[in-house]
N, C-alpha and C. Protein backbone atom coordinates (compact mmCIF):
# COMPACT_ATOMS: atom_id res chain seq x y z
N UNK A 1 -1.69 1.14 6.93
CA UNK A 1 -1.87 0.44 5.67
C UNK A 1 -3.26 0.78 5.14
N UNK A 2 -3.42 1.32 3.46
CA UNK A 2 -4.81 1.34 3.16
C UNK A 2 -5.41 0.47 3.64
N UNK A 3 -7.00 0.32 3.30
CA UNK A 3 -7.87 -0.63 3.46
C UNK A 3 -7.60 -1.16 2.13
N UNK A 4 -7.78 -0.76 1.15
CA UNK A 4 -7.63 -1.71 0.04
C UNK A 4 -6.76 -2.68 -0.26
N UNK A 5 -5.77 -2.85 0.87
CA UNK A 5 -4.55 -3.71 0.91
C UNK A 5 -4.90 -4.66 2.16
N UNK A 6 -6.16 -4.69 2.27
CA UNK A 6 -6.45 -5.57 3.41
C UNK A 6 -7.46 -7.00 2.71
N UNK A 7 -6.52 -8.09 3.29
CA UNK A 7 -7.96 -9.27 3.11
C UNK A 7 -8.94 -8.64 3.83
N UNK A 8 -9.89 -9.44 3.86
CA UNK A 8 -10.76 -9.22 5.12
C UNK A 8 -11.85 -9.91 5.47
N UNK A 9 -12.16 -10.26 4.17
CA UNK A 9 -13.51 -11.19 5.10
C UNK A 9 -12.90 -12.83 5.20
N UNK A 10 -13.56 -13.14 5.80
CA UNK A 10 -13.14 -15.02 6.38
C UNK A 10 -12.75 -16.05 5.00
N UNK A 11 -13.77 -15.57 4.15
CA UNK A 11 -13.76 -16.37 3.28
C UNK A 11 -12.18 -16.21 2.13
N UNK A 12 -12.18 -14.46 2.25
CA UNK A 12 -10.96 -14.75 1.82
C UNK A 12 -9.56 -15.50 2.55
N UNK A 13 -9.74 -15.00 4.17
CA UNK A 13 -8.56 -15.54 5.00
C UNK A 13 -8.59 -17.06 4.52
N UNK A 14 -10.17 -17.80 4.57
CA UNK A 14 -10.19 -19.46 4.43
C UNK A 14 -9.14 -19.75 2.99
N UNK A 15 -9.88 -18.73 1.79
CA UNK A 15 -9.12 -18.90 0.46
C UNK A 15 -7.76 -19.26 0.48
N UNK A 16 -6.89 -18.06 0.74
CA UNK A 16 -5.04 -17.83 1.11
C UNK A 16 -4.59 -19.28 2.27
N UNK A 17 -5.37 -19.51 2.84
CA UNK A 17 -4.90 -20.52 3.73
C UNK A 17 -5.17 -21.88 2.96
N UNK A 18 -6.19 -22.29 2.53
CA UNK A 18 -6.55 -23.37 1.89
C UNK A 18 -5.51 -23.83 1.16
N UNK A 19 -4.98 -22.32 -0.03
CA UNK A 19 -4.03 -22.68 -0.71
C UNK A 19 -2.63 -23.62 -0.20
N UNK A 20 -2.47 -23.60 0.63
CA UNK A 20 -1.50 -24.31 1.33
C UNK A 20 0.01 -23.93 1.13
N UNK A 21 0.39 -22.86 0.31
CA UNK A 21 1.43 -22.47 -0.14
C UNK A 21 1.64 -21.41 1.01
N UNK A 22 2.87 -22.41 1.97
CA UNK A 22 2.99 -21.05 3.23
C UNK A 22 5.20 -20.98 3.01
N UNK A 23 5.42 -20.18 3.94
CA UNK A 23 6.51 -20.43 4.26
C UNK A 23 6.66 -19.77 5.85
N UNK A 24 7.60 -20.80 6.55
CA UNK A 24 7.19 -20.21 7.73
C UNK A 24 9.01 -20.03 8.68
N UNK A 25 9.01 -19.08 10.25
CA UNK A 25 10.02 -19.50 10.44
C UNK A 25 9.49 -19.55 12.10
N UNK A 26 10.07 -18.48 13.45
CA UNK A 26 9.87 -18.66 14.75
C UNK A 26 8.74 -17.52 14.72
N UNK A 27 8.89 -16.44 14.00
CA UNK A 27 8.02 -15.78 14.49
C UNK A 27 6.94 -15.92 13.15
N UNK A 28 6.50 -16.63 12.55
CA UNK A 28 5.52 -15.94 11.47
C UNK A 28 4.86 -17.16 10.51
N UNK A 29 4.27 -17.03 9.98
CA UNK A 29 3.90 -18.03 9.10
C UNK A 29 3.10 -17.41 7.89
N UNK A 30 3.37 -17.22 6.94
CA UNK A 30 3.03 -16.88 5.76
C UNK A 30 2.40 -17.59 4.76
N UNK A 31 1.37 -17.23 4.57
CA UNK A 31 0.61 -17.70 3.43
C UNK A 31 0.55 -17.09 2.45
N UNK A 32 0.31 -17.34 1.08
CA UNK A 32 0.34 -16.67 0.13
C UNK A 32 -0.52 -17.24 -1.06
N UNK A 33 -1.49 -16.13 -2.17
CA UNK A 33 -2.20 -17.05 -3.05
C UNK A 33 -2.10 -15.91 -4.45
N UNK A 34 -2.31 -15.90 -5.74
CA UNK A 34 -2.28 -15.30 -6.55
C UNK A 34 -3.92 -14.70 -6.28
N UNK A 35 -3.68 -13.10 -6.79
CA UNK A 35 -5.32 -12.54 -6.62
C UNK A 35 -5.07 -11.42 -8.05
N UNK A 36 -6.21 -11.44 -8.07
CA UNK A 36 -6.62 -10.57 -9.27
C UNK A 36 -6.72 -9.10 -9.09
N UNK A 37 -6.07 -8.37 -8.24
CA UNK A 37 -6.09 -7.16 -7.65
C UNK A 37 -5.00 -6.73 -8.21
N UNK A 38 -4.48 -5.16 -8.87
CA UNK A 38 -3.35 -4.78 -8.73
C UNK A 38 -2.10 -4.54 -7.75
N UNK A 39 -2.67 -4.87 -6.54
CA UNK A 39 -1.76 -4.20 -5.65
C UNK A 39 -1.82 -5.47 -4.46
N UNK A 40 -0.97 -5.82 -3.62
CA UNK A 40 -1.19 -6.64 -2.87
C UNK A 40 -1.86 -6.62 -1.96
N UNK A 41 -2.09 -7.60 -1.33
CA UNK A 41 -3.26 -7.84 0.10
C UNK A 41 -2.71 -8.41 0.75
N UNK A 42 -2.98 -8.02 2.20
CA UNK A 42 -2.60 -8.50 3.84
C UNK A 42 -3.52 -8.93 4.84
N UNK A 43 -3.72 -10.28 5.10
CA UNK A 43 -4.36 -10.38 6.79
C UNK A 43 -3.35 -10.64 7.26
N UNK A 44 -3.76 -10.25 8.87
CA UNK A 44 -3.06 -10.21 9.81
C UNK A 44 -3.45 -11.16 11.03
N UNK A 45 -3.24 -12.57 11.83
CA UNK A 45 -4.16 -13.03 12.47
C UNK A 45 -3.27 -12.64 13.57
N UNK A 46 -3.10 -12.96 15.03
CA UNK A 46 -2.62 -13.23 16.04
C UNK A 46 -3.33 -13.57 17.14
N UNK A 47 -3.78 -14.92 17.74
CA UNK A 47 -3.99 -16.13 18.23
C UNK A 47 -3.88 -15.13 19.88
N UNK A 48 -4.93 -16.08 20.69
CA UNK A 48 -4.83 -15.74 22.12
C UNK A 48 -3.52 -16.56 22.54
N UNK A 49 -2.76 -16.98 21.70
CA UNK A 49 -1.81 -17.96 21.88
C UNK A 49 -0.75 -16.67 22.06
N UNK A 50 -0.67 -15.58 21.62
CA UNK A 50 0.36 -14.70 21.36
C UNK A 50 0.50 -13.45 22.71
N UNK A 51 -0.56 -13.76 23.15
CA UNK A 51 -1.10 -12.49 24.66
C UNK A 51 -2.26 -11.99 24.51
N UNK A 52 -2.88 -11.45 25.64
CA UNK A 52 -3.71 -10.48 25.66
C UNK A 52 -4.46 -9.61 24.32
N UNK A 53 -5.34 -8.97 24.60
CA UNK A 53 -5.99 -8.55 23.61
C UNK A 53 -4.90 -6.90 23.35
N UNK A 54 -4.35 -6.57 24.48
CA UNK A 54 -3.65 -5.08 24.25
C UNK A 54 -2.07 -5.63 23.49
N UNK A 55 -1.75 -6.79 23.34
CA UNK A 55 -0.67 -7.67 22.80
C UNK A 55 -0.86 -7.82 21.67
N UNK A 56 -2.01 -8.47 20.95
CA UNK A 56 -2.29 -8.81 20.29
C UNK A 56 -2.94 -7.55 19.33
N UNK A 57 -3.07 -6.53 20.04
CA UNK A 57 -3.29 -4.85 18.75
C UNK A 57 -1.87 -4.30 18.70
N UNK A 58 -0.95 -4.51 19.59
CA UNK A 58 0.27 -4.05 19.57
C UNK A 58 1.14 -4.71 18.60
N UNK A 59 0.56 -6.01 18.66
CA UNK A 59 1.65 -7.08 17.58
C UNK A 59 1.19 -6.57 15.64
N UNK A 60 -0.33 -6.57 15.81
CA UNK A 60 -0.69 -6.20 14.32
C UNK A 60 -0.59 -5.09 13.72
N UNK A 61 -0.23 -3.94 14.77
CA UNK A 61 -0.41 -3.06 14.49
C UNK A 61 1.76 -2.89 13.93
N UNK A 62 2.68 -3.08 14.51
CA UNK A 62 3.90 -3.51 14.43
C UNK A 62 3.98 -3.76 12.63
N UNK A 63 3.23 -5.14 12.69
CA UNK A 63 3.02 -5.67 11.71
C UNK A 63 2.83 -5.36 10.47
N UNK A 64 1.48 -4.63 10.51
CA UNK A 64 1.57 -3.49 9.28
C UNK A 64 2.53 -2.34 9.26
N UNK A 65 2.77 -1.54 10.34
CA UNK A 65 4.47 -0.93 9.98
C UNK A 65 5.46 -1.38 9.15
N UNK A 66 6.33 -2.71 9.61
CA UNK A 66 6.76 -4.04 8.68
C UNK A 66 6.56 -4.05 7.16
N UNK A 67 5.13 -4.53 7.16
CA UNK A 67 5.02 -4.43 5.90
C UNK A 67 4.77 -3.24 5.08
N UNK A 68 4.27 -2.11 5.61
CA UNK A 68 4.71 -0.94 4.67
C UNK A 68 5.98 -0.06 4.77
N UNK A 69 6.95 -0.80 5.58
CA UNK A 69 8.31 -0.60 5.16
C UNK A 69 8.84 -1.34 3.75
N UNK A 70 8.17 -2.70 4.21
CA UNK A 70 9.08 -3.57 2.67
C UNK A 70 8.36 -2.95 1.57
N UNK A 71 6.78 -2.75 1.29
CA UNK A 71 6.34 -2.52 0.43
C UNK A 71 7.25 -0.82 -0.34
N UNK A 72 7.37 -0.17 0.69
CA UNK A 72 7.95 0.81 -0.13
C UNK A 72 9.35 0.47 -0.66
N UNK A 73 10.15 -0.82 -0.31
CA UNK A 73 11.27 -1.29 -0.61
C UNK A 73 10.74 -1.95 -1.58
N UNK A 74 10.09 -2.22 -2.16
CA UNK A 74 9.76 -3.12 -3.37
C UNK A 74 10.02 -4.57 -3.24
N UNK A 75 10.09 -5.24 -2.15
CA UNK A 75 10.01 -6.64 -1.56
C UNK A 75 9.21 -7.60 -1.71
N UNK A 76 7.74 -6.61 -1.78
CA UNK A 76 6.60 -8.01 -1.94
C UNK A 76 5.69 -7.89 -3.20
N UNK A 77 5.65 -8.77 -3.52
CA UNK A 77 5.20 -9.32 -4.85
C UNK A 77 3.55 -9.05 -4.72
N UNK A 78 2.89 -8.87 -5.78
CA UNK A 78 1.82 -8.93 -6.26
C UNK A 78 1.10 -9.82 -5.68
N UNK A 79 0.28 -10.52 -4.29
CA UNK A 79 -0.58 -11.42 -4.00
C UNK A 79 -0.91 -11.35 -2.95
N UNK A 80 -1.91 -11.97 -2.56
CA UNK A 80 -2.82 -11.82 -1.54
C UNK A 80 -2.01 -12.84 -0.46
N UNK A 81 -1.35 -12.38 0.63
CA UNK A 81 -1.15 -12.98 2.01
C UNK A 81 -1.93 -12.62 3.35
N UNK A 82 -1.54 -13.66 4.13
CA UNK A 82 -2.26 -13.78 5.60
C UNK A 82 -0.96 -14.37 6.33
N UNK A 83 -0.41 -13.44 7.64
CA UNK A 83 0.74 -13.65 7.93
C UNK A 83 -0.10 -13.84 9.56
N UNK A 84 0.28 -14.91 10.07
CA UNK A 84 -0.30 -15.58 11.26
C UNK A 84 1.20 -15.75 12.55
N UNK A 85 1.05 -14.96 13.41
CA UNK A 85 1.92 -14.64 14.30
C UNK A 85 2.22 -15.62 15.11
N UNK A 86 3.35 -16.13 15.38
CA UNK A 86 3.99 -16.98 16.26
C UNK A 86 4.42 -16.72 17.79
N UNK A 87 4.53 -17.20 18.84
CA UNK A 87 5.05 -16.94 20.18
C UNK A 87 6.38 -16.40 20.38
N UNK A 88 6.88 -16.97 19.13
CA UNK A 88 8.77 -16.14 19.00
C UNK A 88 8.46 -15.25 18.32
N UNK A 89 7.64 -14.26 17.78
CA UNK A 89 7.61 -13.05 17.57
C UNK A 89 7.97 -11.64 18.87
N UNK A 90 7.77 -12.52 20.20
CA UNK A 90 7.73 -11.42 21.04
C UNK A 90 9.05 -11.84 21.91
N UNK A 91 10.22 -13.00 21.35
CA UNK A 91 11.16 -12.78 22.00
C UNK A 91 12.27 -12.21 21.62
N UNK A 92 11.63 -11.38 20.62
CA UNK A 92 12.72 -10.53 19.12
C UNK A 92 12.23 -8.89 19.78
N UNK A 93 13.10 -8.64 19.41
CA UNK A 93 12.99 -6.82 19.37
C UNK A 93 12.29 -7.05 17.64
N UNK A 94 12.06 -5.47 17.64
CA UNK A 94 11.29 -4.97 16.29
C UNK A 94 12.13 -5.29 15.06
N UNK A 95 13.46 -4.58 15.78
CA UNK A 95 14.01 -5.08 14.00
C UNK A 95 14.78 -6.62 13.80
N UNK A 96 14.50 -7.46 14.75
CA UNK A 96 14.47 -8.99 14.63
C UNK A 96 13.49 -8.93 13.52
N UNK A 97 12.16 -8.99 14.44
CA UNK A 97 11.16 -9.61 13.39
C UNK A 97 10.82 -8.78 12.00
N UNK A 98 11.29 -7.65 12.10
CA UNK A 98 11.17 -6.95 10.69
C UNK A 98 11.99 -8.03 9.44
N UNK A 99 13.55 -8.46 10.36
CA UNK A 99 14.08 -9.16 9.69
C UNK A 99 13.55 -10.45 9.20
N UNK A 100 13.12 -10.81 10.07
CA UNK A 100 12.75 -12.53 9.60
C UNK A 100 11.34 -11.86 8.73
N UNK A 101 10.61 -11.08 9.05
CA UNK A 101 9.62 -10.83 7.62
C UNK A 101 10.09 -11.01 6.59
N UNK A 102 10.85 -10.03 6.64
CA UNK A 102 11.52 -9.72 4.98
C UNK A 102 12.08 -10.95 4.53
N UNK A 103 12.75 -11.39 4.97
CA UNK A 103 13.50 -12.74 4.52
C UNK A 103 12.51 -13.55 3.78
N UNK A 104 10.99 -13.96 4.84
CA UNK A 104 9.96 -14.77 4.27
C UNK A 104 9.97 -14.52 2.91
N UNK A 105 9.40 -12.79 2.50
CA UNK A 105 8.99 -12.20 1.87
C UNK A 105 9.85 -12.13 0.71
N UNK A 106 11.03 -12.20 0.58
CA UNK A 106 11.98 -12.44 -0.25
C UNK A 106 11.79 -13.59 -0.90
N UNK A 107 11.65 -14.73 0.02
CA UNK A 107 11.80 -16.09 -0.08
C UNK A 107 10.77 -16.17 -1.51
N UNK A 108 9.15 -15.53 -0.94
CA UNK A 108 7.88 -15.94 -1.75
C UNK A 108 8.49 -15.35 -3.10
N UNK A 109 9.05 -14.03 -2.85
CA UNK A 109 9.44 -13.47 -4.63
C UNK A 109 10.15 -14.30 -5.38
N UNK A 110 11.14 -15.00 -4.70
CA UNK A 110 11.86 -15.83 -5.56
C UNK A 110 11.05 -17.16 -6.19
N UNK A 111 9.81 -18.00 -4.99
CA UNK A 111 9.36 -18.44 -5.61
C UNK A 111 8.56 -18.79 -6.82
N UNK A 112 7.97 -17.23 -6.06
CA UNK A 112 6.91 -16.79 -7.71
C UNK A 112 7.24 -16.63 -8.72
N UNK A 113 8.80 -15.69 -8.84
CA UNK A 113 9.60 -15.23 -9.89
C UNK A 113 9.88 -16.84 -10.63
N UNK A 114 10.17 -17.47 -9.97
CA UNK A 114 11.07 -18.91 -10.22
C UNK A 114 10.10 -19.49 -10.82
N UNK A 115 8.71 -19.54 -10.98
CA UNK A 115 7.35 -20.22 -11.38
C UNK A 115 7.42 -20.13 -12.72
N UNK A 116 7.63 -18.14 -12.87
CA UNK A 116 7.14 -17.48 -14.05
C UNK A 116 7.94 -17.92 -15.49
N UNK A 117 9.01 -18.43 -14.79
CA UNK A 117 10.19 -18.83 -16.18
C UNK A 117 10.00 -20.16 -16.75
């Protein structure tokens, strides 16, 4: 994933989270906030709650795969998210949790779309 498609500093992660607008399921929890960027933005957290530190580069790294699959599917909307990894992320094979991404990710378009009218 570019860098330019990355949150990154704290203050933004604090921002997207503050907002309180998440949707969540077993493996994931999604936050989401409107940003003034053309193109969307991604943090990625995953918690000593999730494994090890070689777990936890394996899971984010997955992760951004994921999402620059949907992104080239045209799935995610215009805004700045922070997708915070759950313990049922690792009792899914890959294209489990690819699935339950996308679904989230669907979910937020419809909300946003649903705002705009």
């Amino acid at each position: 994933m570019e860098k330019k498609l990355r949150v990154k500093s704290k203050q933004d992660f604090q921002k997207v989270i503050s907002s309180k607008k998440s949707l969540a399921n077993d493996s994931f929890v999604i936050y989401y906030l409107k940003n003034e960027y053309p193109d969307p933005r991604f943090g990625i957290s995953a918690s000593k709650k999730v494994g090890g530190a070689v777990i936890r580069v394996k899971v984010r790294r997955q992760i951004r795969a994921m999402i620059w699959d949907l992104l080239k599917q045209g799935i995610i909307e215009k805004l700045d998210y922070v997708v915070i990894v759950r313990k049922g992320f690792l009792k899914k094979n890959y294209h489990q949790n690819e699935e339950e991404l996308s679904k989230l990710f669907k979910k937020i378009g419809g909300i946003t779309n649903a705002k705009k009218d």
